[in-house]
Each structure stands twice: as structure tokens, then as C-alpha cells.
Protein backbone atom coordinates (compact mmCIF):
# COMPACT_ATOMS: atom_id res chain seq x y z
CA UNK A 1 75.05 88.26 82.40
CA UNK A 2 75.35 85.04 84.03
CA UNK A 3 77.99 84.18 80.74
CA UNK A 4 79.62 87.03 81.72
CA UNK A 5 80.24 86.47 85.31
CA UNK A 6 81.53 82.89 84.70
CA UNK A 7 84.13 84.21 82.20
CA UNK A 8 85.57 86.60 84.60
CA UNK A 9 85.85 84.29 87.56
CA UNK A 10 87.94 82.06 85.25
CA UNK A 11 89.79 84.75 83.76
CA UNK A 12 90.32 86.20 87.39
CA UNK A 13 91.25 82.84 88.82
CA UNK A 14 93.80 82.65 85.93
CA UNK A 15 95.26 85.86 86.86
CA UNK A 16 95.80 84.75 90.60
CA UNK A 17 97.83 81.26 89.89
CA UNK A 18 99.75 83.33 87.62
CA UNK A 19 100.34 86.37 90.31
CA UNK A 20 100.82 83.65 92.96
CA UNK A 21 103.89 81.82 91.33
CA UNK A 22 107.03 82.62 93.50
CA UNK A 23 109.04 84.27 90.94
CA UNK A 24 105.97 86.13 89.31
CA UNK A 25 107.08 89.82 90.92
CA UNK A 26 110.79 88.73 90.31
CA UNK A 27 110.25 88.56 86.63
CA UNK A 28 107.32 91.22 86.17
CA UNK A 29 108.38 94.09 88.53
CA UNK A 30 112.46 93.64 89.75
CA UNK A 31 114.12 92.52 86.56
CA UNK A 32 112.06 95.12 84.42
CA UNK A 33 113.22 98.17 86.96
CA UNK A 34 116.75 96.90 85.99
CA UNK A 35 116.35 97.60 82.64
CA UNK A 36 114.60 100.89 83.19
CA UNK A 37 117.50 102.05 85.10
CA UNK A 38 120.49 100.46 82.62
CA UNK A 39 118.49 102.17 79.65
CA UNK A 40 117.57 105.35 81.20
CA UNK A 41 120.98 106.51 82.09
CA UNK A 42 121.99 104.78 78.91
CA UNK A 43 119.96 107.12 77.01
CA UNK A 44 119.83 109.98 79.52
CA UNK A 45 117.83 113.00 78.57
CA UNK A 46 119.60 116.05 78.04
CA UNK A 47 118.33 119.01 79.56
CA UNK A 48 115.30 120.37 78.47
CA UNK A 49 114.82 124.06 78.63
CA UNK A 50 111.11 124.98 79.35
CA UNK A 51 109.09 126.58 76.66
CA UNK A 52 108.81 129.87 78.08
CA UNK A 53 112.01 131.60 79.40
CA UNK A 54 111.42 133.81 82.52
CA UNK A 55 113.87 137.12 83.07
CA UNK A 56 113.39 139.03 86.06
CA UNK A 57 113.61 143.00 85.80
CA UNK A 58 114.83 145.62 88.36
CA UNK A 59 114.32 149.10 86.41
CA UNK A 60 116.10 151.38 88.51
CA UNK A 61 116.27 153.65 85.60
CA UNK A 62 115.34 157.44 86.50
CA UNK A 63 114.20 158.26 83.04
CA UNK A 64 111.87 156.86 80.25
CA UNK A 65 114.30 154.73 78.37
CA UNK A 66 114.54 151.12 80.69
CA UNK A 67 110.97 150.94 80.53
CA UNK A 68 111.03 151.37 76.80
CA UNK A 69 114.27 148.46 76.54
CA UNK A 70 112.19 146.56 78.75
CA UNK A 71 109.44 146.66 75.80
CA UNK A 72 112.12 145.80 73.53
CA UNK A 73 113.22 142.64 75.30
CA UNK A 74 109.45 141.31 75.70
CA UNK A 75 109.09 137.91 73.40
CA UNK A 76 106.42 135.18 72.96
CA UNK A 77 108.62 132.61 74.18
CA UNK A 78 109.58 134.90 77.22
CA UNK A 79 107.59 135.81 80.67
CA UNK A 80 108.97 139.20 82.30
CA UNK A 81 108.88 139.70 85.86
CA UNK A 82 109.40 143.62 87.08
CA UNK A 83 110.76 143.97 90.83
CA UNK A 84 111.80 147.02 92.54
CA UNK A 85 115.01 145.45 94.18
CA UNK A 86 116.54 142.09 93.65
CA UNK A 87 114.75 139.08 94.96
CA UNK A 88 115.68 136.40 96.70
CA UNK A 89 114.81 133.77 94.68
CA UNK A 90 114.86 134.31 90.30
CA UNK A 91 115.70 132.38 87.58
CA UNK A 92 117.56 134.66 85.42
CA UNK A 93 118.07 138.41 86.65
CA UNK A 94 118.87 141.70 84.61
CA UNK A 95 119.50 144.92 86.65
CA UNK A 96 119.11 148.27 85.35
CA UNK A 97 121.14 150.94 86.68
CA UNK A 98 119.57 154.71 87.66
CA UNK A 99 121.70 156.38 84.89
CA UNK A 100 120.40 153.94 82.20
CA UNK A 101 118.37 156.78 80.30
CA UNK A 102 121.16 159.62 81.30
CA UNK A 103 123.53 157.35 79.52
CA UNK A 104 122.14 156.94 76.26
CA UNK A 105 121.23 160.38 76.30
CA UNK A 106 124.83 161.41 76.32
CA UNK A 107 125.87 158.58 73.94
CA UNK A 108 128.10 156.97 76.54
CA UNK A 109 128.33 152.65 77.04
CA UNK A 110 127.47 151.24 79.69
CA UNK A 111 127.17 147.87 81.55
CA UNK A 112 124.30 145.86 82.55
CA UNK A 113 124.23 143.32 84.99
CA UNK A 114 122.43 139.77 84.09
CA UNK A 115 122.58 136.78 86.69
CA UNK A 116 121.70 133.81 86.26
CA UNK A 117 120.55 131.69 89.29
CA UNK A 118 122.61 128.24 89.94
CA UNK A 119 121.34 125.00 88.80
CA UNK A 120 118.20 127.32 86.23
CA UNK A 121 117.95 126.26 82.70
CA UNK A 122 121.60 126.78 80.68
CA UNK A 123 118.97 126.83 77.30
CA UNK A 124 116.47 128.77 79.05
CA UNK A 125 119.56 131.25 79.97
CA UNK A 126 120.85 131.25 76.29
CA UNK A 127 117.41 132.22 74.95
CA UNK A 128 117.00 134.81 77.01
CA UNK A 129 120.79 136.47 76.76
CA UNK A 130 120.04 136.03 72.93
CA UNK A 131 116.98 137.96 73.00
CA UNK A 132 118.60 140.80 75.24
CA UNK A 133 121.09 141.03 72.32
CA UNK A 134 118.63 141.11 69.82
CA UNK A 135 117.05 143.85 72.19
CA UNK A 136 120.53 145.65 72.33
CA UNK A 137 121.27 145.98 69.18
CA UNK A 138 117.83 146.94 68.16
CA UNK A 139 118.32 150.31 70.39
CA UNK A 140 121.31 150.71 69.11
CA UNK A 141 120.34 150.83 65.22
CA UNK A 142 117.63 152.87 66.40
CA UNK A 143 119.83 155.54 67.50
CA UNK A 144 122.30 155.22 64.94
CA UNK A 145 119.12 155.99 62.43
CA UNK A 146 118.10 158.94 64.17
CA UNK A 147 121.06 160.38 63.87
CA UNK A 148 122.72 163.36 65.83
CA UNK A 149 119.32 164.59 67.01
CA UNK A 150 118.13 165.23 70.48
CA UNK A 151 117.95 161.84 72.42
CA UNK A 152 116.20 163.57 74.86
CA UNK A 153 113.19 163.70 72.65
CA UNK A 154 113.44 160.69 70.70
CA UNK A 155 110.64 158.67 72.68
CA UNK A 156 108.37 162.18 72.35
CA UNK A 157 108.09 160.50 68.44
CA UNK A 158 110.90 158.78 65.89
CA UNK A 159 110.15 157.30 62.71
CA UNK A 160 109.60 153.46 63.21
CA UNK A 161 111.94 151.25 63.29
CA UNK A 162 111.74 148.17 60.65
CA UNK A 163 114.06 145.56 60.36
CA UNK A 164 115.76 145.60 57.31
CA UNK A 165 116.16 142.09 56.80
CA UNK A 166 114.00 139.42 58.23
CA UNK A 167 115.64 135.87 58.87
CA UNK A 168 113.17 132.66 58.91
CA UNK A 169 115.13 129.44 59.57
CA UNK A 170 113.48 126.18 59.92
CA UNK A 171 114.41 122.47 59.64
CA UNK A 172 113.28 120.38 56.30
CA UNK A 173 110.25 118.66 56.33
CA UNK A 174 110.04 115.23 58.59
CA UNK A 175 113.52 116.16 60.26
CA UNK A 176 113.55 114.48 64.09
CA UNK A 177 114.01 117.73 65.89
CA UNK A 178 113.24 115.71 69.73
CA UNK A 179 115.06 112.05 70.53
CA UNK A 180 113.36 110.51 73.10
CA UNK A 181 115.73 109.94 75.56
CA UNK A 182 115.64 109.16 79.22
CA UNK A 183 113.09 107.25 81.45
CA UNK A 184 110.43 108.83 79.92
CA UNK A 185 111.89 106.38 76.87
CA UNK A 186 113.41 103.85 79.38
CA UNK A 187 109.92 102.93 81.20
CA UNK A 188 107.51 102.76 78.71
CA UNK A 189 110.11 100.68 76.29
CA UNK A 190 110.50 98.01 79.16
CA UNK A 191 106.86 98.03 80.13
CA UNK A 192 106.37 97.19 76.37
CA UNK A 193 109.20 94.66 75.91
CA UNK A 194 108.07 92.42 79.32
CA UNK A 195 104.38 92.28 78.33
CA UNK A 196 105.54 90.62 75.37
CA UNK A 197 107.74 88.00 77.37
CA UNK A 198 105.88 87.69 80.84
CA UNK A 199 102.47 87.48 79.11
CA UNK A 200 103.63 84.95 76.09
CA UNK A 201 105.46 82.96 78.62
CA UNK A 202 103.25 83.03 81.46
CA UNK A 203 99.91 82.82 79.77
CA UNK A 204 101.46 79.84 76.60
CA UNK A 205 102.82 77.85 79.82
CA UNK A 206 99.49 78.21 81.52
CA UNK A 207 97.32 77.31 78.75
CA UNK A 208 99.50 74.21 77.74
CA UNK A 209 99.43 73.05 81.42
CA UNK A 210 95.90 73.37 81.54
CA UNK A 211 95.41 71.27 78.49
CA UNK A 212 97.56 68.53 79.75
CA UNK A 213 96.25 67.84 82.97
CA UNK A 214 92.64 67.84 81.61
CA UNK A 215 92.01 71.31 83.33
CA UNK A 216 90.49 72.92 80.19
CA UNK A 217 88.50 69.08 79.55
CA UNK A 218 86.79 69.69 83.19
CA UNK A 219 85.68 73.32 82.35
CA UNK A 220 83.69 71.85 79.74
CA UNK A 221 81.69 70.27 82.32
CA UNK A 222 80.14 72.94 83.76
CA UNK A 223 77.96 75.69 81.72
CA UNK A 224 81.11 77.15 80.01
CA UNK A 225 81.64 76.62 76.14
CA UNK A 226 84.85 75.79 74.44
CA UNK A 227 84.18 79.72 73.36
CA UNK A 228 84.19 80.30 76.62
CA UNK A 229 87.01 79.10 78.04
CA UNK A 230 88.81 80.53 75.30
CA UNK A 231 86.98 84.23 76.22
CA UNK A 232 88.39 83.71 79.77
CA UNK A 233 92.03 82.68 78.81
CA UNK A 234 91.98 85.69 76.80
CA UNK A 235 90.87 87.79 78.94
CA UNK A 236 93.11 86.39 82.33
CA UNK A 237 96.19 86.97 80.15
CA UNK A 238 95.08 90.35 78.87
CA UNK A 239 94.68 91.28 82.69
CA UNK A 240 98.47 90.00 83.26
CA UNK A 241 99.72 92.29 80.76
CA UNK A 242 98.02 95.29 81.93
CA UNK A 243 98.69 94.60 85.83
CA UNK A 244 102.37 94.33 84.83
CA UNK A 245 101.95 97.53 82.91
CA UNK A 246 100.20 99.48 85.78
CA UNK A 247 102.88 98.20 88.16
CA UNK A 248 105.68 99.48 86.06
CA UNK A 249 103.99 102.97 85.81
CA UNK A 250 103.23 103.44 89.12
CA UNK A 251 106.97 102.40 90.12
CA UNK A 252 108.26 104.94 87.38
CA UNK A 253 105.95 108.09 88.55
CA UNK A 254 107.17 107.22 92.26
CA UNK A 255 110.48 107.05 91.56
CA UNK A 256 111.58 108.28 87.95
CA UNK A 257 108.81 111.31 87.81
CA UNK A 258 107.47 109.25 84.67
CA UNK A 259 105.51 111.74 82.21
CA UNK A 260 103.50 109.84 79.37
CA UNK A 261 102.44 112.78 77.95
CA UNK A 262 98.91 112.10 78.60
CA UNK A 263 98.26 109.20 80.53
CA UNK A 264 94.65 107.73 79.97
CA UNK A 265 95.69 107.77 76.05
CA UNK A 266 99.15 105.73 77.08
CA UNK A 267 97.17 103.43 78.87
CA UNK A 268 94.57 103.25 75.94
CA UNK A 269 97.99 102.27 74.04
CA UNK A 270 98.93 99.75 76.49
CA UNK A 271 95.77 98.10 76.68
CA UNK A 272 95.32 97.22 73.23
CA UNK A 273 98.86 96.25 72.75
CA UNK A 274 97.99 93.77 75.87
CA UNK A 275 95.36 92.64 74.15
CA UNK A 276 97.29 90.96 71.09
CA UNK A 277 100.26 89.76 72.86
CA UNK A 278 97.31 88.26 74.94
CA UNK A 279 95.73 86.68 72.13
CA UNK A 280 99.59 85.63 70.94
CA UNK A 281 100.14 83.92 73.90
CA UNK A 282 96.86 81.51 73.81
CA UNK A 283 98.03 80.95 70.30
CA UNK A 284 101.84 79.65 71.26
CA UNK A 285 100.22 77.69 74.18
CA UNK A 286 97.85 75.78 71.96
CA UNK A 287 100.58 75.02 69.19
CA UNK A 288 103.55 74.23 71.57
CA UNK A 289 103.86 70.65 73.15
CA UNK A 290 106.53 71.28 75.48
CA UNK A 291 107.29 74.23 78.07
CA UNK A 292 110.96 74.86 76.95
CA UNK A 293 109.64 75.66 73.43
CA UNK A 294 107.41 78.28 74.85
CA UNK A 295 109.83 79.91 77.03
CA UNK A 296 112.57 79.83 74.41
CA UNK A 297 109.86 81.02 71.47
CA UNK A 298 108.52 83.93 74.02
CA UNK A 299 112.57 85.61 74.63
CA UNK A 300 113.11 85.06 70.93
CA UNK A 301 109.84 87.08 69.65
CA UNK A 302 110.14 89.74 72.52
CA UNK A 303 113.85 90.46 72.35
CA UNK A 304 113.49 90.78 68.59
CA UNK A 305 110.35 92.76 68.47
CA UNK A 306 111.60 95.03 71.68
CA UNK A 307 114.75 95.46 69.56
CA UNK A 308 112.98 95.91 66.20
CA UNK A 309 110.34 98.31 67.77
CA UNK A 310 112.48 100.88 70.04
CA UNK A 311 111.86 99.60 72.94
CA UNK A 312 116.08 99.81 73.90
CA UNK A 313 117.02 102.90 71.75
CA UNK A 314 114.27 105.35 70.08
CA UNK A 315 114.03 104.44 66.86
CA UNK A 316 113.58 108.31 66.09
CA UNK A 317 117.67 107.79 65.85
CA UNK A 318 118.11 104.86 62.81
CA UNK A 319 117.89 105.09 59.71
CA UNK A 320 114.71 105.11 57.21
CA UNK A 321 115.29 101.99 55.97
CA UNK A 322 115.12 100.61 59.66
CA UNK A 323 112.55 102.26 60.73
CA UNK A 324 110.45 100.53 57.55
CA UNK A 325 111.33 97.20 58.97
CA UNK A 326 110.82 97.59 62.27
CA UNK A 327 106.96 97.99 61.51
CA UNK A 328 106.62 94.19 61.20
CA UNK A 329 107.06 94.48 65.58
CA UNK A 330 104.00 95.02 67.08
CA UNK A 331 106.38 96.72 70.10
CA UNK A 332 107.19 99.68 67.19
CA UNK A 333 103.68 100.56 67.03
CA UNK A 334 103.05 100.38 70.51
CA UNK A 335 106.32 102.76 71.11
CA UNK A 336 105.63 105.09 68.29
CA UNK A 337 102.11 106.08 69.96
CA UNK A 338 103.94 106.93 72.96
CA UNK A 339 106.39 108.93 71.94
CA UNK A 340 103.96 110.93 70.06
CA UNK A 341 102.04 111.32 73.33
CA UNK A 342 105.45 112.19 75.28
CA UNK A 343 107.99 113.98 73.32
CA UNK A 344 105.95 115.35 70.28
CA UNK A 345 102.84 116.50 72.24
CA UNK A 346 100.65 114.15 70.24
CA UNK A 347 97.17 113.73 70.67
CA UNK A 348 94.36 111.35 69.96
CA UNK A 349 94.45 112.14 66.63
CA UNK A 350 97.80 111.09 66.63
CA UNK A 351 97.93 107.81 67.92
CA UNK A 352 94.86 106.73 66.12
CA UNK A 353 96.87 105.10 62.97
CA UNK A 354 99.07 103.33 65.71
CA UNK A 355 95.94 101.48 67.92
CA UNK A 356 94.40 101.01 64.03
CA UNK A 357 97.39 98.57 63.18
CA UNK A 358 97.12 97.20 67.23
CA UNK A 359 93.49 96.69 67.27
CA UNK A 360 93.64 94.80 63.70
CA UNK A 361 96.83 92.51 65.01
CA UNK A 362 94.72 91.91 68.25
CA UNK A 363 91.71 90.97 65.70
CA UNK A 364 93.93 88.64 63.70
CA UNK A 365 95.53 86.82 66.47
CA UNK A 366 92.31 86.37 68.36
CA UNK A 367 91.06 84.69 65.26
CA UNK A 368 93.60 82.69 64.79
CA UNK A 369 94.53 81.67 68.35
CA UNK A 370 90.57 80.86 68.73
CA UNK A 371 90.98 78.58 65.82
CA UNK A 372 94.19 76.93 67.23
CA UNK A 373 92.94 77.13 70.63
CA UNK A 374 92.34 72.99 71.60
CA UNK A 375 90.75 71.62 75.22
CA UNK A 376 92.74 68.44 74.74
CA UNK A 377 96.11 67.27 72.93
């Protein structure tokens, strides 16, 4: 316990000299909301029509056949509403008139009103105007197969109606039907791309500093282990990462209505994507003898991999062969998860493959930054 509490002091004092430099909010929090906003209008979402459709009905039909239409019209992907005059407020409206049944009765057309509220859905609208044809003509062939009988008594029992020919249309397997797009793409593709720079360059500058002016030497000098210290520069740079990454959200559900989908599993993501550029970082500190060669080494790697992983366009939208190299960035793995969570209603299930190939990197590059990891030059 005692080990415990000594790591996290050092790891938490290593987080506060990093959070106190001057420029530390400049780089973490003001430059990133640049890019959120450049990207997200960049790649601005198109509009997405909700998954259920709502029409609002006024039957002011005086016989039996607008409540039978109205059965016509009903659809899974659509939520009816009945009123007995028109409301102030609806989405999409379709009025009945009092002669509906008369009408039909005596063969004669007639019109129907549909409104459509300003600013609703335009998809939304389109489903439902294509389901009222559907509806239409379904009447229609109805009558036309029962002939010149009585209308009158054609809902006292008809034959049933089957459709002659049934259409099933769906998209070949592995087609991207959804682009991410938006700041739902924008946020979490920044978030991703500064923890790569802020935590390689701020935790591999720390860690070389620390080593120069005998700051990692002195540690050794009290109860802490070379393990130890290592433990705690871990751990300080994996809290860098993920404060950066909290900030970010926090800015983009204030501001940008941010939905991840489901946001203890993005975080999940975040966190162990943290962890290895974490681990990444203490390994470029202990290898690098100058600052410059860190800095310049941290916008090389996170620019590529931010690139290379989707982090500035989806990478739903290049090609296969693309895609297949892009899974040597850690950043692709990181963004794949959450656009499964966010735009393909992925689960845990899901991402599990993705933190599999996260947790393994963070694994590796502990090792080996532990191994490179030196108290003096």
C-alpha cells in the first residue's frame, strides 16, 4: 500500500509540472478546439433522419374507410399520431377530409392534404410520403380487384389482398452504408491525434529533463525502485493523456452536443489508447538526448499515425488497400472502436478486437520502454 501511495504522489506531482507549464492549456485544449471546428465543418454531417418517422392524423372521415387507410399507412419504421383537429405543433401532418369514404364509394379522386412542418426531417418527410404512396396505391389495387361491386360493402368482407410481387433490396456484404462525418468524427479524431503529440512530447521532454538534472538519480534515494520510478512516469503521463481527453469531451458535449455512442466504452477506448502512447513517450524520452529530437519525433509519429488512422477524414471513405495500411497506426484502432460505438451502434462486443490490439501495443511498449527506461545518461 505504502508502494502504492509513493507511486501516485510521483505520478501526480508529474502531472502538475506538466499542467502548470504556461502553454500547457494552449497546446492541450485551444489548438485542439481549432481542429475540431476546421474538421467538423470540413466533414459536416448530413442530415440524419431519425429512425422512426412520425405522421400526424386528422380523420375527419364520416365513414369507415380513413380509419381503414389509416391501417394501411401504419409501418415499423413509422409512429402515428390521431388528432381530432390540427395541432399546433407536428412534424409531418396528413388531413383527411369528411367525404373521404363518400368518395371512394362513388369512385371519384380526390385530394389529400400532407404538411410538413418547417425545419422537420426532409428524410423523415420522404419516408413517410413514400409510405402514403405505397398506402395509396395499395387501396387502389384493392378496388380495382374487387371489381364493379358494391364499395359500400367491401370492408363488410373482400378477399385479401396479397402483393403480387415482393421487392427485397439490400446493399452487398461489407458495403459502408454510414460515413462518419461531423464533430461526432471531428472530436474524437483530435482528442486521439493530440494525446499522441501532447503526451509523447510532454511526457519524452519530461523524462529526459529529469534524467539530466539528476532528478530521476535523487528518487533513488528514497524507498522508490528504479521499477518504481518507472511505474510513476508511466502512470503521470497516462494521467496527461486522459485529462486532455476528458477536457476535450467535456468541451465537445458543451458546445458541439458530442454523442460517443456510449460513453463509458469510449472512454474505456481512450484509456487504453493513453496508456501506450504513455508507455511510447517514456520510451522516446529515454532514447532521445536532445529536446528538439523529441518534439520533432512526437509531430512526425502523430501527424502520420492521425493521418494513417482517420483521425482527419473517416477512413470508412478510402480505399481497401488503405485501410490495410493504416492498421500499423495505433490512432486507426483507437478511431475504428469509436466509430463502431457512434455511427454503427456497436457494442462491447464490438470494440473488443480493437482494445485487444491496444492493450497488446500498451504491453509491448511498456516492456520495452521499461527496458530502455535509464535514471542517468
Amino acid at each position: 500500500m505504502r508502494r502504492a501511495k509513493r507511486i501516485l504522489h510521483v505520478a501526480g506531482n508529474d502531472l502538475r509540472i506538466m499542467v502548470g507549464d504556461k502553454a500547457f492549456f494552449f497546446w492541450t485544449l485551444a489548438f485542439p478546439i481549432f481542429f475540431i471546428v476546421m474538421f467538423g465543418l470540413l466533414y459536416k454531417s448530413g442530415e440524419n433522419a431519425p429512425a422512426v418517422a412520425e405522421l400526424t392524423v386528422v380523420n375527419l372521415d364520416e365513414g369507415r374507410w380513413g380509419g381503414y387507410f389509416v391501417e394501411k399507412i401504419k409501418a415499423p419504421n413509422l409512429t402515428i399520431k390521431t388528432a381530432d383537429a390540427e395541432p399546433a405543433e407536428y412534424s409531418r401532418l396528413l388531413v383527411l377530409p369528411a367525404d373521404f369514404s363518400a368518395r371512394i364509394e362513388a369512385r371519384r379522386d380526390q385530394a389529400l392534404a400532407f404538411k410538413k412542418r418547417s425545419g422537420a426531417s426532409v428524410k423523415a418527410a420522404a419516408r413517410v410520403e413514400t409510405r402514403l404512396y405505397q398506402s395509396i396505391a395499395r387501396v387502389i389495387s384493392e378496388l380495382v380487384l374487387y371489381g364493379e361491386g358494391d364499395l359500400t360493402k367491401f370492408l363488410d368482407g373482400h378477399p385479401e389482398f396479397r402483393d403480387i410481387v415482393r421487392v427485397e433490396s439490400r446493399f452487398p456484404e461489407k458495403t459502408v452504408t454510414v460515413v462518419p462525418s461531423g464533430f461526432d468524427h471531428s472530436i474524437p479524431g483530435t482528442t486521439i491525434q493530440f494525446i499522441m503529440m501532447m503526451v509523447i512530447i510532454y511526457g519524452g521532454v519530461t523524462v529526459l529533463e529529469d534524467r539530466k538534472k539528476g532528478v530521476l538519480a535523487r528518487m533513488l534515494f528514497s524507498p522508490l525502485s528504479t521499477a518504481d520510478v518507472f511505474q510513476a512516469k508511466l502512470l503521470g503521463r497516462w494521467s496527461l493523456g486522459f485529462l486532455q481527453a476528458l477536457m476535450l469531451i467535456v468541451v465537445g458535449k458543451i458546445f458541439f452536443g458530442l454523442n460517443l455512442g456510449s460513453l463509458p466504452l469510449a472512454l474505456l477506448v481512450i484509456a487504453v489508447f493513453a496508456l501506450a502512447m504513455a508507455a511510447l513517450s517514456v520510451f522516446i524520452g529515454s532514447l532521445c538526448t536532445k529536446e528538439d529530437m523529441i518534439i520533432g519525433l512526437a509531430v512526425l509519429l502523430a501527424n502520420m499515425f492521425a493521418g494513417l488512422g482517420g483521425c482527419w477524414w473517416p477512413n470508412e471513405i478510402v480505399p481497401p488497400a488503405v485501410r490495410r495500411v493504416a492498421m500499423i497506426s495505433p490512432a486507426h484502432w483507437a478511431m475504428d472502436a469509436l466509430h463502431k460505438l457512434r455511427f454503427f451502434q456497436g457494442g462491447f462486443a464490438d470494440i473488443l478486437p480493437n482494445l485487444g490490439v491496444l492493450l497488446a501495443l500498451s504491453v509491448v511498449l511498456a516492456v520495452v520502454a521499461g527496458r530502455a527506461f535509464k535514471i542517468r545518461d
